[in-house]
Protein backbone atom coordinates (compact mmCIF):
# COMPACT_ATOMS: atom_id res chain seq x y z
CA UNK A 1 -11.46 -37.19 80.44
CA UNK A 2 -8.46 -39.24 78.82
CA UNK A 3 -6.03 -38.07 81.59
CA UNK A 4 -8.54 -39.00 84.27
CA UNK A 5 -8.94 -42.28 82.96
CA UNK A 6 -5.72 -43.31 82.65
CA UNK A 7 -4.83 -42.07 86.25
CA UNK A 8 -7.76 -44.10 87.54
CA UNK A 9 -6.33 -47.16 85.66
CA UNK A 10 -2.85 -46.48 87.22
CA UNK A 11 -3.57 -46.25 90.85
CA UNK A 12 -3.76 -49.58 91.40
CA UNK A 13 -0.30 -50.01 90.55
CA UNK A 14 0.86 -47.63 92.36
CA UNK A 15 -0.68 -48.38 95.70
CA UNK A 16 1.06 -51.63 95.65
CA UNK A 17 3.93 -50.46 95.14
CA UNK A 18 3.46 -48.55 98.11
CA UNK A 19 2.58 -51.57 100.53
CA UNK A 20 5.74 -53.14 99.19
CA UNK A 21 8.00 -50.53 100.10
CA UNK A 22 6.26 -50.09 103.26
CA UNK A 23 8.54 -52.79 104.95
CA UNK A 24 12.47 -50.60 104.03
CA UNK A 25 11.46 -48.05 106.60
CA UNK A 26 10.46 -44.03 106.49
CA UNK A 27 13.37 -43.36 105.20
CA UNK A 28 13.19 -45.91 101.65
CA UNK A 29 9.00 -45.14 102.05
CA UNK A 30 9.59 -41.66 101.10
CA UNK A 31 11.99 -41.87 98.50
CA UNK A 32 10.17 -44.23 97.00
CA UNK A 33 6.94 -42.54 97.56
CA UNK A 34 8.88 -39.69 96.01
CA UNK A 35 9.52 -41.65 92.67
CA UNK A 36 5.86 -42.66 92.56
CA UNK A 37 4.48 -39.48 92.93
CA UNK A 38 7.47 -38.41 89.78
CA UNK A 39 6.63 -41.79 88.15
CA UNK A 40 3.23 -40.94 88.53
CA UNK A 41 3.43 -37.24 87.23
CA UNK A 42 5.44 -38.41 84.32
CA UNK A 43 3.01 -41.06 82.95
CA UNK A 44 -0.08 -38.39 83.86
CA UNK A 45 1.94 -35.86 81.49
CA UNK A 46 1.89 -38.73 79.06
CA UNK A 47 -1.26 -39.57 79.41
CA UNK A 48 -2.28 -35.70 78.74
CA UNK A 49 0.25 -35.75 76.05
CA UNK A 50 -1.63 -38.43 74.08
CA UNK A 51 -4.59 -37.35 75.08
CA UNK A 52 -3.76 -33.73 73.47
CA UNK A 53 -2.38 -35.64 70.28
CA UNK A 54 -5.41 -37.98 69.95
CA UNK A 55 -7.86 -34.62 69.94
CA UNK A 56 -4.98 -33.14 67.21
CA UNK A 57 -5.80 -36.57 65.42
CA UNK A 58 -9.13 -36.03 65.73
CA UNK A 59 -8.95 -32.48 64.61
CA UNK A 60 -7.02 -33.04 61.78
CA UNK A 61 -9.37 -35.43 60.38
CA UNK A 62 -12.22 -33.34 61.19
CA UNK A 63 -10.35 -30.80 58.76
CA UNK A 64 -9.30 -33.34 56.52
CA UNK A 65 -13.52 -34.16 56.07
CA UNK A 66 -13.96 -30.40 55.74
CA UNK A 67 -11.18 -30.06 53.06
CA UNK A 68 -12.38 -33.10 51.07
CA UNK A 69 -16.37 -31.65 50.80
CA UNK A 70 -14.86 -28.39 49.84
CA UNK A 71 -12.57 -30.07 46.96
CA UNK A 72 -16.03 -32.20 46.11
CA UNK A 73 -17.33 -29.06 45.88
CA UNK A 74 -14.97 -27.37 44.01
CA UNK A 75 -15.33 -29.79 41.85
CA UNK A 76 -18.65 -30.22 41.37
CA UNK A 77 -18.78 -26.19 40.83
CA UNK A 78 -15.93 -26.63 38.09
CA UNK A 79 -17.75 -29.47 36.44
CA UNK A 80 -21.10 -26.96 36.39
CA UNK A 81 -18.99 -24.43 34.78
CA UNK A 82 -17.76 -26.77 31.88
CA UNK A 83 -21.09 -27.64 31.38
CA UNK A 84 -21.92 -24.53 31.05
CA UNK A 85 -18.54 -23.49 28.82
CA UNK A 86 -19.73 -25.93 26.63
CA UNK A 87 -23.79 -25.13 26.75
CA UNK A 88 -21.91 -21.16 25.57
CA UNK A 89 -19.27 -22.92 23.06
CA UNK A 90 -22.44 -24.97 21.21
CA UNK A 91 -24.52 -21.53 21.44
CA UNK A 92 -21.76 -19.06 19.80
CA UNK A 93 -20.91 -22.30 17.39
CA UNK A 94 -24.47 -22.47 16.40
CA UNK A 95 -24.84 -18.64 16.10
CA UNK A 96 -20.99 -18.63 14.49
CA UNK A 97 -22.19 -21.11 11.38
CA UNK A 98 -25.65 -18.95 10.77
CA UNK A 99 -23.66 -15.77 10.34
CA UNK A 100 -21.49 -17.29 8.31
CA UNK A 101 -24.58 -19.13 6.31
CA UNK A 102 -25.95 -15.48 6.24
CA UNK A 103 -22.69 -14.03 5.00
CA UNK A 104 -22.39 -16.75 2.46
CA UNK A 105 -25.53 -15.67 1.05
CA UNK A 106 -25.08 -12.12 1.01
CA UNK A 107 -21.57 -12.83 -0.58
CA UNK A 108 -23.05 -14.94 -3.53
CA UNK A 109 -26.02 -12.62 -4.04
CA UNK A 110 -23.17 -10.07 -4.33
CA UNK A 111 -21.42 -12.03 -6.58
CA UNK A 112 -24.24 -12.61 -8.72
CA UNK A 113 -24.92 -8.93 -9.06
CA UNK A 114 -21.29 -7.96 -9.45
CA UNK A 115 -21.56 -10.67 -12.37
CA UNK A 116 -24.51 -9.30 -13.87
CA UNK A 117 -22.98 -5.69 -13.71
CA UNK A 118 -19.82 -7.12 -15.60
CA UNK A 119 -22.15 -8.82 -18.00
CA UNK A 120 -23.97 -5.46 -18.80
CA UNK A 121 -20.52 -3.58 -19.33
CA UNK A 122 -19.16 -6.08 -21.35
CA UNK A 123 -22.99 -5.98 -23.70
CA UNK A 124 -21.97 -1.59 -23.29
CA UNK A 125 -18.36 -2.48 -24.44
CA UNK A 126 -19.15 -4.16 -26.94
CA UNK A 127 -21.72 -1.97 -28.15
CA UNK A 128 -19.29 1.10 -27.83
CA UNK A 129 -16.51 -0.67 -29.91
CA UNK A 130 -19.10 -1.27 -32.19
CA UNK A 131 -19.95 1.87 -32.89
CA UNK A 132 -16.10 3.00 -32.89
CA UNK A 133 -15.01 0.30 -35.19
CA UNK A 134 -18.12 1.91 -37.77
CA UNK A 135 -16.83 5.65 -37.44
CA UNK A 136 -13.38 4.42 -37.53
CA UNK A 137 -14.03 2.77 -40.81
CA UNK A 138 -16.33 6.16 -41.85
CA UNK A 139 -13.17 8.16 -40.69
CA UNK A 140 -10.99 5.74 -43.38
CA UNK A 141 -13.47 5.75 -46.20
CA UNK A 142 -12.82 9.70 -45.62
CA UNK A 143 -9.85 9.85 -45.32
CA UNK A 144 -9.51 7.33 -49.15
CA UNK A 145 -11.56 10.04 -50.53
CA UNK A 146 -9.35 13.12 -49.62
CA UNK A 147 -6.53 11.16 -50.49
CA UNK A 148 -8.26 10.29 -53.93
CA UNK A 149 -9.01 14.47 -53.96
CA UNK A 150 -5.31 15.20 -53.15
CA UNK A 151 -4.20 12.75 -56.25
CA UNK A 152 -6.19 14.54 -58.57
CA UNK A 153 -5.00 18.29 -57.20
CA UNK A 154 -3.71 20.54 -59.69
CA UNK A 155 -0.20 21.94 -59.70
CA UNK A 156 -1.64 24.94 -59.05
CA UNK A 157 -3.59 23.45 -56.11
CA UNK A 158 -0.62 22.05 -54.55
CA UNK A 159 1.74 24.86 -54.81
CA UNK A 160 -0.69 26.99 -52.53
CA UNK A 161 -0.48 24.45 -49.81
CA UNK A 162 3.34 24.49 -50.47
CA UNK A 163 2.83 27.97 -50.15
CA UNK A 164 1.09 27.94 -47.06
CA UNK A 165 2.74 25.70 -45.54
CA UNK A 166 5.90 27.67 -45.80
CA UNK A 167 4.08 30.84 -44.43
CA UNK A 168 3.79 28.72 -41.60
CA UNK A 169 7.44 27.90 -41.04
CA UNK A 170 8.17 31.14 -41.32
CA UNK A 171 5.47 32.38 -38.95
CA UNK A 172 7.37 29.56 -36.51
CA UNK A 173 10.76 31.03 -36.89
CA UNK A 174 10.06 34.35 -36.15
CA UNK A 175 8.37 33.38 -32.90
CA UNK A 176 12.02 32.09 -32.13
CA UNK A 177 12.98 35.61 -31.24
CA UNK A 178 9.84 36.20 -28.83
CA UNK A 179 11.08 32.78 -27.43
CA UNK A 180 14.70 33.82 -26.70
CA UNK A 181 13.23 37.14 -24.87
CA UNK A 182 10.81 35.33 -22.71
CA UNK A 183 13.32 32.86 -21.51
CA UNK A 184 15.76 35.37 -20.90
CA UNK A 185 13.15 37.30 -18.61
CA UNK A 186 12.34 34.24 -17.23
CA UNK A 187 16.03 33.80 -16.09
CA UNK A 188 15.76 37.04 -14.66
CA UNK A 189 12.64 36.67 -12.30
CA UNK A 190 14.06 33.36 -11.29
CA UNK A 191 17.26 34.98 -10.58
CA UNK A 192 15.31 37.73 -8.23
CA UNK A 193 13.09 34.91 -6.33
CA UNK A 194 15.93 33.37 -5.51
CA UNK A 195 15.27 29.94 -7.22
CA UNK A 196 18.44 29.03 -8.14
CA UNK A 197 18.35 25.37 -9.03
CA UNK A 198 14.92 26.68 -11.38
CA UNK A 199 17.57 29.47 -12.59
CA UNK A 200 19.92 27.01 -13.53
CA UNK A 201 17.68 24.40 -15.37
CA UNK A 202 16.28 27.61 -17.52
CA UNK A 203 19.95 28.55 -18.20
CA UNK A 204 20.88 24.85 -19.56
CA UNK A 205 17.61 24.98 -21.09
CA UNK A 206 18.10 28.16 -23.41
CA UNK A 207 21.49 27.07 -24.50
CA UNK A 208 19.70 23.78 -25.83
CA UNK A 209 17.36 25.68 -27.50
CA UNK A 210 19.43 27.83 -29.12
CA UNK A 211 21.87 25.27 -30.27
CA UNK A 212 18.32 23.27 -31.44
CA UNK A 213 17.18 26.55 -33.02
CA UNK A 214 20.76 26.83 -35.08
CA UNK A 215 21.01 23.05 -36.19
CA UNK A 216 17.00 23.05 -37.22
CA UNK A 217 16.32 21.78 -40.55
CA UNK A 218 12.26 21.98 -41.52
CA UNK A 219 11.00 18.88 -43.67
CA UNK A 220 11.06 19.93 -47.21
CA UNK A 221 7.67 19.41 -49.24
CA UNK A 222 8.86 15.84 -50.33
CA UNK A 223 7.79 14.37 -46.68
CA UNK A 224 4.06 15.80 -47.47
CA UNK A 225 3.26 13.78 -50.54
CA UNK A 226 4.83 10.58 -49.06
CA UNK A 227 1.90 8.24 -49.17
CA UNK A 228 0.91 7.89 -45.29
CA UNK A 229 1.72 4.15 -43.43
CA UNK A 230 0.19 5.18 -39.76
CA UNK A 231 -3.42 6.60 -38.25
CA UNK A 232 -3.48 7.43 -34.48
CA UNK A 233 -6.61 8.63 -32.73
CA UNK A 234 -6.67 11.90 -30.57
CA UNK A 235 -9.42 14.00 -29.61
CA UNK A 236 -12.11 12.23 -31.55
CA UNK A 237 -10.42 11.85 -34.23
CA UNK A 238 -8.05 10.34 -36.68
CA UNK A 239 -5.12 11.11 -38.15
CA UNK A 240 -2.55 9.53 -41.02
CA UNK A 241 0.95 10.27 -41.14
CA UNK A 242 3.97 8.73 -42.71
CA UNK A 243 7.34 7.91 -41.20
CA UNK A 244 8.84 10.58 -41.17
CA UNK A 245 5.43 12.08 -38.79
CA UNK A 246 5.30 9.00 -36.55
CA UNK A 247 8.62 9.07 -35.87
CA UNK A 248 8.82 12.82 -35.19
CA UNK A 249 5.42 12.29 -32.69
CA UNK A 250 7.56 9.55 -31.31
CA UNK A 251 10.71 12.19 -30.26
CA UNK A 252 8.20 14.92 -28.73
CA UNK A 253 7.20 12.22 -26.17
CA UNK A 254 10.59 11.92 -25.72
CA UNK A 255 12.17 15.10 -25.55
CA UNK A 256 8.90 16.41 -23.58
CA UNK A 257 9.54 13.67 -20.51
CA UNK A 258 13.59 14.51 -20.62
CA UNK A 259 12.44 18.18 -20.02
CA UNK A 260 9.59 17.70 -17.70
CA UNK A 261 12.34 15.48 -15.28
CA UNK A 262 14.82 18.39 -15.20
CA UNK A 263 12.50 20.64 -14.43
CA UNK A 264 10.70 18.60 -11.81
CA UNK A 265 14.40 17.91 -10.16
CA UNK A 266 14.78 21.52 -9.92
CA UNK A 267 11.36 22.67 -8.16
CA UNK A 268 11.97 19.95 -5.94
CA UNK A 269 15.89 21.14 -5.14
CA UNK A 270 14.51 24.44 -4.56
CA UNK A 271 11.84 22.94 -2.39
CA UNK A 272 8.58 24.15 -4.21
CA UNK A 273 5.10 23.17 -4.69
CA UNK A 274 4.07 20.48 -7.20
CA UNK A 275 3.89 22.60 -10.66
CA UNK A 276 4.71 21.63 -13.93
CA UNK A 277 1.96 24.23 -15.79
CA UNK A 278 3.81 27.67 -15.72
CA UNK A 279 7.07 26.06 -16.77
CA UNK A 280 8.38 27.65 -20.14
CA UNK A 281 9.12 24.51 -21.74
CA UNK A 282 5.67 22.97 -21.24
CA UNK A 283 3.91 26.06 -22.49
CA UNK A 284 5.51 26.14 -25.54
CA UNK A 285 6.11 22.96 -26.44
CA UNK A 286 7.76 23.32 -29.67
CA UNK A 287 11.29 22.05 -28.70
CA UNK A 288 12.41 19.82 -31.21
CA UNK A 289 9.74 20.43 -33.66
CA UNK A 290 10.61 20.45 -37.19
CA UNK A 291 7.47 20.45 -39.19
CA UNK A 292 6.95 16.89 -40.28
CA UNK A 293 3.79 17.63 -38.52
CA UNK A 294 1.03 19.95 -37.07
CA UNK A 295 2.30 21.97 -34.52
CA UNK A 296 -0.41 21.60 -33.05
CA UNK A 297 -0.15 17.53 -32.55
CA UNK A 298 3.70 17.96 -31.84
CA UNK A 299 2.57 20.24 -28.58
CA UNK A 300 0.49 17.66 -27.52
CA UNK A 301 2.73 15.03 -27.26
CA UNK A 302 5.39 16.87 -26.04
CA UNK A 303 2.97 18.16 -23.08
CA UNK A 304 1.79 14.44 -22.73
CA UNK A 305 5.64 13.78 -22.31
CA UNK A 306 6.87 16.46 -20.02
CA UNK A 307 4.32 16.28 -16.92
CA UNK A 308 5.03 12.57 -16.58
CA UNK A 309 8.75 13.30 -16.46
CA UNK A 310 7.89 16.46 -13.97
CA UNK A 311 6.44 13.94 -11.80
CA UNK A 312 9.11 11.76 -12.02
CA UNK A 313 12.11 14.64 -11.59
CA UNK A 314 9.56 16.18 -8.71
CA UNK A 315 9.03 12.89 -6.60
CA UNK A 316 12.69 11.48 -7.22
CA UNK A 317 11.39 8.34 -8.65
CA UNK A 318 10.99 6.43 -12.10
CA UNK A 319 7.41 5.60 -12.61
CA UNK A 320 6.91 6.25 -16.01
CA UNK A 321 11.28 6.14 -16.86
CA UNK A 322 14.82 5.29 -16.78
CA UNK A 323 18.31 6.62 -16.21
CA UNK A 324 20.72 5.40 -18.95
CA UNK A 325 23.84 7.70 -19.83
CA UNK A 326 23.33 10.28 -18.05
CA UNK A 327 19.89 11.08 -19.35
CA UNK A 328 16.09 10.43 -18.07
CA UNK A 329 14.48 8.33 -21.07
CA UNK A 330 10.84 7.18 -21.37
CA UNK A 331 9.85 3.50 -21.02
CA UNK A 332 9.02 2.08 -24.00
CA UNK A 333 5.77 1.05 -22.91
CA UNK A 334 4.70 3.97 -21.98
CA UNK A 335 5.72 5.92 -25.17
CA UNK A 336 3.06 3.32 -26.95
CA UNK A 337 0.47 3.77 -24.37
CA UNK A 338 0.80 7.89 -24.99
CA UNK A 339 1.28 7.68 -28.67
CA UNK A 340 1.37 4.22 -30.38
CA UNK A 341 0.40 4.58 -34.61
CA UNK A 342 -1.05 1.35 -36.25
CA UNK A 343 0.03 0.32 -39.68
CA UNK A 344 -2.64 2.32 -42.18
């Protein structure tokens, strides 16, 4: 329609310049009807042209509307979603702070029961040490009266428990033999199993032994009438002993966890299973004993002794020890939490 128009508008102009160049002759009439009919082609071309870039216009803007409802749409679609983002948000909030109100309260009814539970042990506790403290001070008061009986013994009286007493030693030392022969079949079972780091800490052990066994020295009676200075409690009971005692309790925890770490280095050289029971050492337990005391208390501290140094020699590590010199040696601490003697 643009094209038309615009060759309507222009034919005008064009006839007139026709009737002017009618006067030149055929000749000047053609070629100038020649340039109008080009003239006229080339402005109709233009006129198309603009009329092609007039519908782009159009078009454009027509997609230019189109693109601006769909970003007001967009938009209005985004705004609906944080609405709705924030309509969630308030909802898990809300929900969020009564869980944690609910928590809260379970925690501090928790808390008040865990409170009341510690209350009640502590009333038990208390109760129990009670009770301990009494038969602790019943276990004194006995123990003043035997010692009031064992002032008023008879010569006669105490040479009978001198005598037994050295029945005992002697009982002891002629186990040593039975000891020697078990360790020495030990040494060969090993030997024929094939343990050979075991073999070797049973080798280094029997030569201690025997040089122990050579240099022993038993406590002469003297040591038994020294007035006791220590009580310990073990197995429901207590016990007084004197220096010489304590101190003697003191080296079987000692000499039990040096033991217990070779032989747990050497099950775990040979690659064995966790086992510190069938070990010579630990079953007899009287390494180092010298008769300040009962044998049977020196075996139990020596046994309390050797399986924590097993564990430590087994599992490479120094949990309840040290290394100093050359040598495994108990912690302190842990010495007194195995066998610690108060003043009596």
């Amino acid at each position: 329609m643009l094209a038309n128009l615009l060759i309507r508008r222009a034919a005008p102009f064009l006839m007139g310049a026709l009737l002017i160049a009618g006067g030149s002759g055929p000749a000047r009439a053609q070629d100038n009807s020649a340039q109008q009919q080009k003239q006229a082609a080339k402005q109709q071309r233009q006129a198309e042209r603009q009329a092609r870039q007039q519908q782009a216009a159009q078009q454009q803007a027509q997609q230019d509307q189109r693109q601006a409802q769909r970003q007001a749409r967009q938009q209005q679609a985004a705004q609906q979603q944080q609405a709705e983002q924030a309509q969630r948000q308030a909802r898990q909030q809300q929900a969020a702070q009564q869980q944690q109100a609910q928590r809260q309260a379970r925690q501090q009814q928790a808390a008040q029961q865990q409170q009341a539970q510690r209350q009640q042990r502590q009333l038990e506790r208390q109760q129990q040490r009670a009770a301990q403290a009494q038969q602790q001070q019943q276990q004194v008061q006995q123990e003043q009266q035997r010692r009031a009986r064992q002032i008023t013994q008879q010569p006669a009286q105490q040479q009978q428990i001198d005598r037994d007493r050295q029945r005992r030693i002697d009982e002891f030392r002629r186990g040593d033999a039975n000891r020697e022969r078990l360790l020495q079949q030990r040494e060969a079972a090993l030997r024929d199993r094939g343990r050979v780091a075991r073999l070797r800490y049973n080798q280094e052990y029997l030569e201690r032994w025997r040089q122990e066994r050579d240099r022993r020295v038993f406590a002469p009676s003297f040591y038994f009438y020294t007035a006791p200075r220590y009580r310990y409690y073990r197995g429901g009971s207590y016990f007084v002993v004197n220096n010489f005692a304590a101190d003697n309790l003191r080296q079987a925890v000692q000499l039990g966890y040096q033991e217990g770490f070779r032989a747990g280095q050497a099950d775990r050289l040979d690659r064995v299973g966790f086992g510190y029971s069938d070990e010579f050492a630990f079953q007899d337990a009287t390494y180092g004993y010298a008769g300040y005391v009962d044998l049977p208390n020196y075996q139990y501290y020596f046994r309390q002794g050797f399986y924590r140094g097993y564990e430590d020699g087994y599992y490479g590590r120094y949990t309840y020890g040290y290394y100093s010199g050359g040598v495994a040696n108990i912690i302190a601490s842990v010495l007194n939490q195995i066998f610690n003697p108060l003043p009596y």
